[in-house]
Protein backbone atom coordinates (compact mmCIF):
# COMPACT_ATOMS: atom_id res chain seq x y z
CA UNK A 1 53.62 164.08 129.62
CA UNK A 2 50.56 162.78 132.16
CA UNK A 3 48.66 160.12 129.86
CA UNK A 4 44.82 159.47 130.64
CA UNK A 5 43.88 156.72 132.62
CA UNK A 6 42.39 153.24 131.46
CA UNK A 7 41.82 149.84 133.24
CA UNK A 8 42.27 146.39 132.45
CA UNK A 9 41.72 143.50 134.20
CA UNK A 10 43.29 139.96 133.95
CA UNK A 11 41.23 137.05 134.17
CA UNK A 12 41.68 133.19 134.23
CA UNK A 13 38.50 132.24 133.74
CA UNK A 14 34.98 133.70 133.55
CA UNK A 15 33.78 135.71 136.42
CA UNK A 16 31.54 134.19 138.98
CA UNK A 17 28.03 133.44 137.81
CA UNK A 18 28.38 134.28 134.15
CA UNK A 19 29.82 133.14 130.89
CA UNK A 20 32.92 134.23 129.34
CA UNK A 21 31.24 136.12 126.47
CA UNK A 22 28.64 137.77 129.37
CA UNK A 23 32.44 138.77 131.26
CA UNK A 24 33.80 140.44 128.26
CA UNK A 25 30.43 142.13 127.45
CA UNK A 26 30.22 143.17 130.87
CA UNK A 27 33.69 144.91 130.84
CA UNK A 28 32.69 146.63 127.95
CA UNK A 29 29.54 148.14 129.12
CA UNK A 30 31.62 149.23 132.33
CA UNK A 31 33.71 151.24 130.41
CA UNK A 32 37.06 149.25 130.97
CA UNK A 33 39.55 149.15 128.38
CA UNK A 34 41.02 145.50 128.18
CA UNK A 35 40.63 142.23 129.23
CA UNK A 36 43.98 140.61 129.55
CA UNK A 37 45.00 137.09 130.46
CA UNK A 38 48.29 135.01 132.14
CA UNK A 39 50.04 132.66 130.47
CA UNK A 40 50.16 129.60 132.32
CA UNK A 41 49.24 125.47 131.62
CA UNK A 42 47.30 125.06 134.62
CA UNK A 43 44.08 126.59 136.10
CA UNK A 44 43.06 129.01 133.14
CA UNK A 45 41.62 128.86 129.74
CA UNK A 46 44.12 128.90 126.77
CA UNK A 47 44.62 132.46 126.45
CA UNK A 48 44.67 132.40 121.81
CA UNK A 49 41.13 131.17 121.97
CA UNK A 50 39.81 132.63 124.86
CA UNK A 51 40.51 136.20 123.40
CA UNK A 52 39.39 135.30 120.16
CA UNK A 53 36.03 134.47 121.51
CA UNK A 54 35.81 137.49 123.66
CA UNK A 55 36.55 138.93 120.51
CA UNK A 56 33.64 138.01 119.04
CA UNK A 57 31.21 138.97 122.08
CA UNK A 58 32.67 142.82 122.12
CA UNK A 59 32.97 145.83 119.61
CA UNK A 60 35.58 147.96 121.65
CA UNK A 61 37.59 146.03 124.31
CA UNK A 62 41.05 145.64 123.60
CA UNK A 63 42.73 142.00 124.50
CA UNK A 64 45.81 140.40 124.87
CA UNK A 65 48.01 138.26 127.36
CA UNK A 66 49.62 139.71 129.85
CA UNK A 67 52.12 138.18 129.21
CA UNK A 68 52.76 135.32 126.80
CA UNK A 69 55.87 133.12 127.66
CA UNK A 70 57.70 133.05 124.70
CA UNK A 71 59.50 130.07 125.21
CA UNK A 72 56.03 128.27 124.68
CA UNK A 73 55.60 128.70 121.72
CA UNK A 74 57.73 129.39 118.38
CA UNK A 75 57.96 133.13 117.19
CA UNK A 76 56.32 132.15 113.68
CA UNK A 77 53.52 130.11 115.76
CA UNK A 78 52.61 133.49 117.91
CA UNK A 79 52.98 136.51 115.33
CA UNK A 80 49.90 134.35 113.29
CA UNK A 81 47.96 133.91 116.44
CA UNK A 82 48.07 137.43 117.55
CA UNK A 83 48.10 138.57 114.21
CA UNK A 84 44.89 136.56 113.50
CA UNK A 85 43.14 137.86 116.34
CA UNK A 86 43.96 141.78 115.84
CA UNK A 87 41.92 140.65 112.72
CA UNK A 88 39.07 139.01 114.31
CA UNK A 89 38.91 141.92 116.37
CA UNK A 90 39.26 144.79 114.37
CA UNK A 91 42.37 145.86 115.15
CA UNK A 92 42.10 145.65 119.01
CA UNK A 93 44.70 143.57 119.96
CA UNK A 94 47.48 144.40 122.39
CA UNK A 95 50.47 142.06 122.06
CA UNK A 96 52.09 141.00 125.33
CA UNK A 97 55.12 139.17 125.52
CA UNK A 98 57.88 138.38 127.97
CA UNK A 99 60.66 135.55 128.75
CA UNK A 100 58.83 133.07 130.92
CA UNK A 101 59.35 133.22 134.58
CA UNK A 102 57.73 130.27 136.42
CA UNK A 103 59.66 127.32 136.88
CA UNK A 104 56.95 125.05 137.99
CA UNK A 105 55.19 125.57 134.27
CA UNK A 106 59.26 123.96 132.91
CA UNK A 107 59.51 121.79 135.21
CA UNK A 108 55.76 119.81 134.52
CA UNK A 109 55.62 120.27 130.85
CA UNK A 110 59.02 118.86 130.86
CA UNK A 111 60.42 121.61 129.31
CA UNK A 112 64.25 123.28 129.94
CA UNK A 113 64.42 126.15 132.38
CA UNK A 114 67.33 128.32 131.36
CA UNK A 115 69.06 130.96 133.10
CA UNK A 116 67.60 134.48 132.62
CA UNK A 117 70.11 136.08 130.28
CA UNK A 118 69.12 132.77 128.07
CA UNK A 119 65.19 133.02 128.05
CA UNK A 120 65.32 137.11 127.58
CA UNK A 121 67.95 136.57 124.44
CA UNK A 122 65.54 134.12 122.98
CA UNK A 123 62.35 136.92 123.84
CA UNK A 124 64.55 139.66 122.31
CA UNK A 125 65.02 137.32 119.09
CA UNK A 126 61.30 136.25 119.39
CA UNK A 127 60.33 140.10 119.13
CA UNK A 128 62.25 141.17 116.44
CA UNK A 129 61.12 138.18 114.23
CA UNK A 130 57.06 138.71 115.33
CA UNK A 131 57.72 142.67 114.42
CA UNK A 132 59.17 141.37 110.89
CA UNK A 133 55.95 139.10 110.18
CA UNK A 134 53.82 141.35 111.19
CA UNK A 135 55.34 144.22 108.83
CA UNK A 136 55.27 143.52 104.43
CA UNK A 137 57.81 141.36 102.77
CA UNK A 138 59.28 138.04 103.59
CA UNK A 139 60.83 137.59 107.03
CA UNK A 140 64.97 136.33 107.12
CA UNK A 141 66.22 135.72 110.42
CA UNK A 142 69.45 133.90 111.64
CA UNK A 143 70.17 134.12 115.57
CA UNK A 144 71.58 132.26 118.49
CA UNK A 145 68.48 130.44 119.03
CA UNK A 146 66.15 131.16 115.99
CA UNK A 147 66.42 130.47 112.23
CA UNK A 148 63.97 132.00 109.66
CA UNK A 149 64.55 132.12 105.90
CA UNK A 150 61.99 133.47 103.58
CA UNK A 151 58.47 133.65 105.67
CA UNK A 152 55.86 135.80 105.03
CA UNK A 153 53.61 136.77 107.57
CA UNK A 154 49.86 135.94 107.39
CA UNK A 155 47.38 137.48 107.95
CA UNK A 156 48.66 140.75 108.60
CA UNK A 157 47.14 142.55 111.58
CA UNK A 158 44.68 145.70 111.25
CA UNK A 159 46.92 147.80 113.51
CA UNK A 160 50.22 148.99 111.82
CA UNK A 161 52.04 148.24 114.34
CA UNK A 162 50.21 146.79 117.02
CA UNK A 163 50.85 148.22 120.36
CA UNK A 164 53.65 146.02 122.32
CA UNK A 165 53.51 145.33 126.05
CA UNK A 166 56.63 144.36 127.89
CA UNK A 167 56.43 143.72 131.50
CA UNK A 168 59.78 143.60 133.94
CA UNK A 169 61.00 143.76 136.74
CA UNK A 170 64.71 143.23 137.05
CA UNK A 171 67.29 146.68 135.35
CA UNK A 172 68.13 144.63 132.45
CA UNK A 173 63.90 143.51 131.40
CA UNK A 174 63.01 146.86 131.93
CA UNK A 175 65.54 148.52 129.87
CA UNK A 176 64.91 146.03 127.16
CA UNK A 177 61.13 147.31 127.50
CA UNK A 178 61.65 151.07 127.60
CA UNK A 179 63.74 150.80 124.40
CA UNK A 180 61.14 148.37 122.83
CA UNK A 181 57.54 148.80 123.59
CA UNK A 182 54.71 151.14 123.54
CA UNK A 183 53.46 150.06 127.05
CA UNK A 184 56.04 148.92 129.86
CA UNK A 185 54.87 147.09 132.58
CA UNK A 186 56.28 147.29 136.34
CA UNK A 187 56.50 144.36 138.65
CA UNK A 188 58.73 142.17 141.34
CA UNK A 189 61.91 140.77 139.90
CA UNK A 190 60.76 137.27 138.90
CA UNK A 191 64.10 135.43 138.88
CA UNK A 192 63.63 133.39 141.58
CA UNK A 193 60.83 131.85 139.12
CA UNK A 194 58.38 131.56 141.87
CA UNK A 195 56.57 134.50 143.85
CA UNK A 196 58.37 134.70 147.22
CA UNK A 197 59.51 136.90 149.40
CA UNK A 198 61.85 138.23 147.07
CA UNK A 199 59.32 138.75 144.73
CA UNK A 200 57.18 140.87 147.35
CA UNK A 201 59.97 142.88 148.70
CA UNK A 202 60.69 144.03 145.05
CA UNK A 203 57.33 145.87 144.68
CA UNK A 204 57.86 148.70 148.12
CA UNK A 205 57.27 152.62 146.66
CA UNK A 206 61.47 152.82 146.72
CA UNK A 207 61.59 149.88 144.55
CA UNK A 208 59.25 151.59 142.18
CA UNK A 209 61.43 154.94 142.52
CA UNK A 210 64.40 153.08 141.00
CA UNK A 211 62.74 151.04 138.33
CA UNK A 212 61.05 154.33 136.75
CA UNK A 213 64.40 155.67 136.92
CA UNK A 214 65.71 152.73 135.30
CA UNK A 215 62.61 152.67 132.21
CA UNK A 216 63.17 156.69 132.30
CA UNK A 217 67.15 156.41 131.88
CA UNK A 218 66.57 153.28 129.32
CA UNK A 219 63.86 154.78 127.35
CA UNK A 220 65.66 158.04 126.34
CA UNK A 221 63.74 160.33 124.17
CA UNK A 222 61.10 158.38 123.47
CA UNK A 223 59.35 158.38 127.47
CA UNK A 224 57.01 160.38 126.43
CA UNK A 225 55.35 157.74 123.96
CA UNK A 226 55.41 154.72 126.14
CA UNK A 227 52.46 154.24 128.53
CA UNK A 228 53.76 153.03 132.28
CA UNK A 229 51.59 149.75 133.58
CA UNK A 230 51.17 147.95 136.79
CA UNK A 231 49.31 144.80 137.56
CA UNK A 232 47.96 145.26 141.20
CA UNK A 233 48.02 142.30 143.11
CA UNK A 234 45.28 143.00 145.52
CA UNK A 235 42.19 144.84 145.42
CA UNK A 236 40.40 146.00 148.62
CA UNK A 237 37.38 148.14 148.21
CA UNK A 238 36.42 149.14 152.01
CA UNK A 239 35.39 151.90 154.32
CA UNK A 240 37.40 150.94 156.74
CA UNK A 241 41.05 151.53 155.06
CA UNK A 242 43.31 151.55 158.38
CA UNK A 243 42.30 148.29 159.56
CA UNK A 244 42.67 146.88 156.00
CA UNK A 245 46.09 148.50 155.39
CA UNK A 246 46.84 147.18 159.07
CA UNK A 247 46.31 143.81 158.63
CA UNK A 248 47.87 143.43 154.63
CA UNK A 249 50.98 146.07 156.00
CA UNK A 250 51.34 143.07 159.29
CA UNK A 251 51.13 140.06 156.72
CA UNK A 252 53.73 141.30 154.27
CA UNK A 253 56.45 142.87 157.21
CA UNK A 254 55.51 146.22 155.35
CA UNK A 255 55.13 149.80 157.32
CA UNK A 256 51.37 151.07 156.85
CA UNK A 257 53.02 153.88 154.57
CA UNK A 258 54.67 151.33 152.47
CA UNK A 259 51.35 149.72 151.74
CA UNK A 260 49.14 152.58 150.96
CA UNK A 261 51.69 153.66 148.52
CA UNK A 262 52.57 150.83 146.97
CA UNK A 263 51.28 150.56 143.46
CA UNK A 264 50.86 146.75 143.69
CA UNK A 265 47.87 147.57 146.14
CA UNK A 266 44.66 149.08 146.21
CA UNK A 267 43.06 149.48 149.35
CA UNK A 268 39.96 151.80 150.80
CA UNK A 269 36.86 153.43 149.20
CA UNK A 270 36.44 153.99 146.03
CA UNK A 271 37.27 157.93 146.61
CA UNK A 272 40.24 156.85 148.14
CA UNK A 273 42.01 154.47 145.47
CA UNK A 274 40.80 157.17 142.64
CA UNK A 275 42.76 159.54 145.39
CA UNK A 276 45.25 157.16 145.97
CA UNK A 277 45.81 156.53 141.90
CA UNK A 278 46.33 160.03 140.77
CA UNK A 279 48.86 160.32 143.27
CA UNK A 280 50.64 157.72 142.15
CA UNK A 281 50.74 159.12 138.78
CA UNK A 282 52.16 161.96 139.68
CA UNK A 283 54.83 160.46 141.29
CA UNK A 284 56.08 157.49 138.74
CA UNK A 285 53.58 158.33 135.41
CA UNK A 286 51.59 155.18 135.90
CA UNK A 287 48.40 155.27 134.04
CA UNK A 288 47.42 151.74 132.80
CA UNK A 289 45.81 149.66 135.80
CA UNK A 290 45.42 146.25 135.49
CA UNK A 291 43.84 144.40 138.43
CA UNK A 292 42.57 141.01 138.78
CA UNK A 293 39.30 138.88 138.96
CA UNK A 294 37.28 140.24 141.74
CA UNK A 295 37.54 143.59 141.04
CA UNK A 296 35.53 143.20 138.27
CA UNK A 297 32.43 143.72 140.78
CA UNK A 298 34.06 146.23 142.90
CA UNK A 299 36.75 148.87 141.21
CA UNK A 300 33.72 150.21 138.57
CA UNK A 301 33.03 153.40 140.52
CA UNK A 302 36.57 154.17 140.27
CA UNK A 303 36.81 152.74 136.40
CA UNK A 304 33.92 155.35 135.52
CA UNK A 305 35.32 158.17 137.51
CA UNK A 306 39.03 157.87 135.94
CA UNK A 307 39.06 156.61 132.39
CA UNK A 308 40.17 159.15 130.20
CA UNK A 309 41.09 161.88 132.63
């Protein structure tokens, strides 16, 4: 089933030459549909207070993190923060979580960077514990790496369940994400816990072929209700697409095809992205864009022309 489209951006800071309340409002009156942040120590505002104050400057922009690491903070800790702010917001809150991926965040804060398999059991456990607080009655929990007895969740969000993002890129993160959330987001396989040439060499149209055959094959019967996400790295609004695709296709070793299909990318006039988009969701259901900064000033013809259709 096509969904409609809707755009989100993911920002670190404010945008250039206005506040962060004047960059939510902003989005709003533009007609995009989130405002999304990393999760990182260094070079951003602290996502938990950041949304809550965009919160506050907007009526109908939905916010969350995209993602939070859960291994920063403890299940209980995160269900009342996110919980708290689908409350300040009136229900608007998207909840974003995934294992933690970069090792340089660990490795300063001081803090132990398991393998994988380690830091996606503790997300799974993190989940199901956040789902229980959020839901009535008093949350018991006793895992590998988590012990609960007798919490209560408070305050209990507006939404009933709020919508869960889960973002992947490796077979087993993905699978975990069709069988678990409402939206599923697509990237590189993060492993390597920095972004490399691995990481950029996971994110060709074939790569995308197999991991929507991977969400598709996880996700069962229930496809039809999750809503497929990408994060595009790059944004290039131009009129002259071939040299653009030229010079990005000679910088990553990429053929010129390989780029302009890519969903990671957006490159050429507006009428060609919005082109460029819908093809895209033909071919692997993708309908929730989320691109970064800049594009805030650029990607609003194509924002206006897309949303909801």
């Amino acid at each position: 089933m096509t969904k409609p489209f809707r755009f989100g951006i993911q920002l670190t800071q404010p945008a250039a030459g206005r506040t962060w309340a004047e960059t939510a409002q902003q989005l709003e009156d533009n007609g995009w549909s989130s405002l999304v942040m990393p999760d990182h120590f260094e070079n951003q505002l602290a996502v938990a207070p950041a949304l809550a104050a965009a919160a506050q400057a907007t009526s109908t922009l939905r916010l969350g993190a995209l993602v939070y690491g859960n291994d920063y903070r403890h299940p209980v800790v995160l269900a009342k923060d996110m919980a708290t702010l689908d409350v300040l917001s009136d229900g608007r809150m998207e909840f974003g979580i995934g294992a933690g991926w970069m090792q340089s965040d660990y490795d300063k804060a001081g803090m132990e960077y398991d393998r994988p398999g380690i830091r996606i059991e503790r997300m799974q456990e993190s989940l199901a514990i956040i789902r229980g607080l959020f839901s009535d009655g008093p949350v018991n929990f006793d895992g590998e790496h988590y012990q609960i007895t007798d919490m209560e969740g408070w305050p209990k969000p507006v939404q009933s369940p709020p919508p869960i993002h889960i973002g992947g890129g490796g077979k087993r993160m993905l699978g975990i994400a069709a069988q678990e959330a409402d939206i599923v987001g697509i990237t590189a396989n993060l492993r390597a816990g920095v972004v490399g040439r691995d990481a950029t060499n996971d994110v060709t149209p074939e790569k995308f072929d197999e991991k929507v055959d991977w969400i598709r094959t996880a996700a069962g019967d229930r496809i039809d209700d999750i809503e497929l996400s990408v994060l595009v790295f790059s944004t290039q609004v131009t009129d002259d697409k071939e040299s653009a695709v030229n010079g990005t296709a000679e910088m990553f070793g990429f053929t010129t095809d390989q780029i302009e299909q890519t969903p990671m990318l957006l490159i050429g006039s507006s009428e060609e992205i919005a082109d460029s988009l819908r093809e895209r969701r033909e071919r692997w259901g993708i309908s929730y864009i989320i691109v970064q900064d800049t594009a805030i000033d650029t990607l609003t013809p194509v924002v206006a022309e897309l949303t909801g259709t």
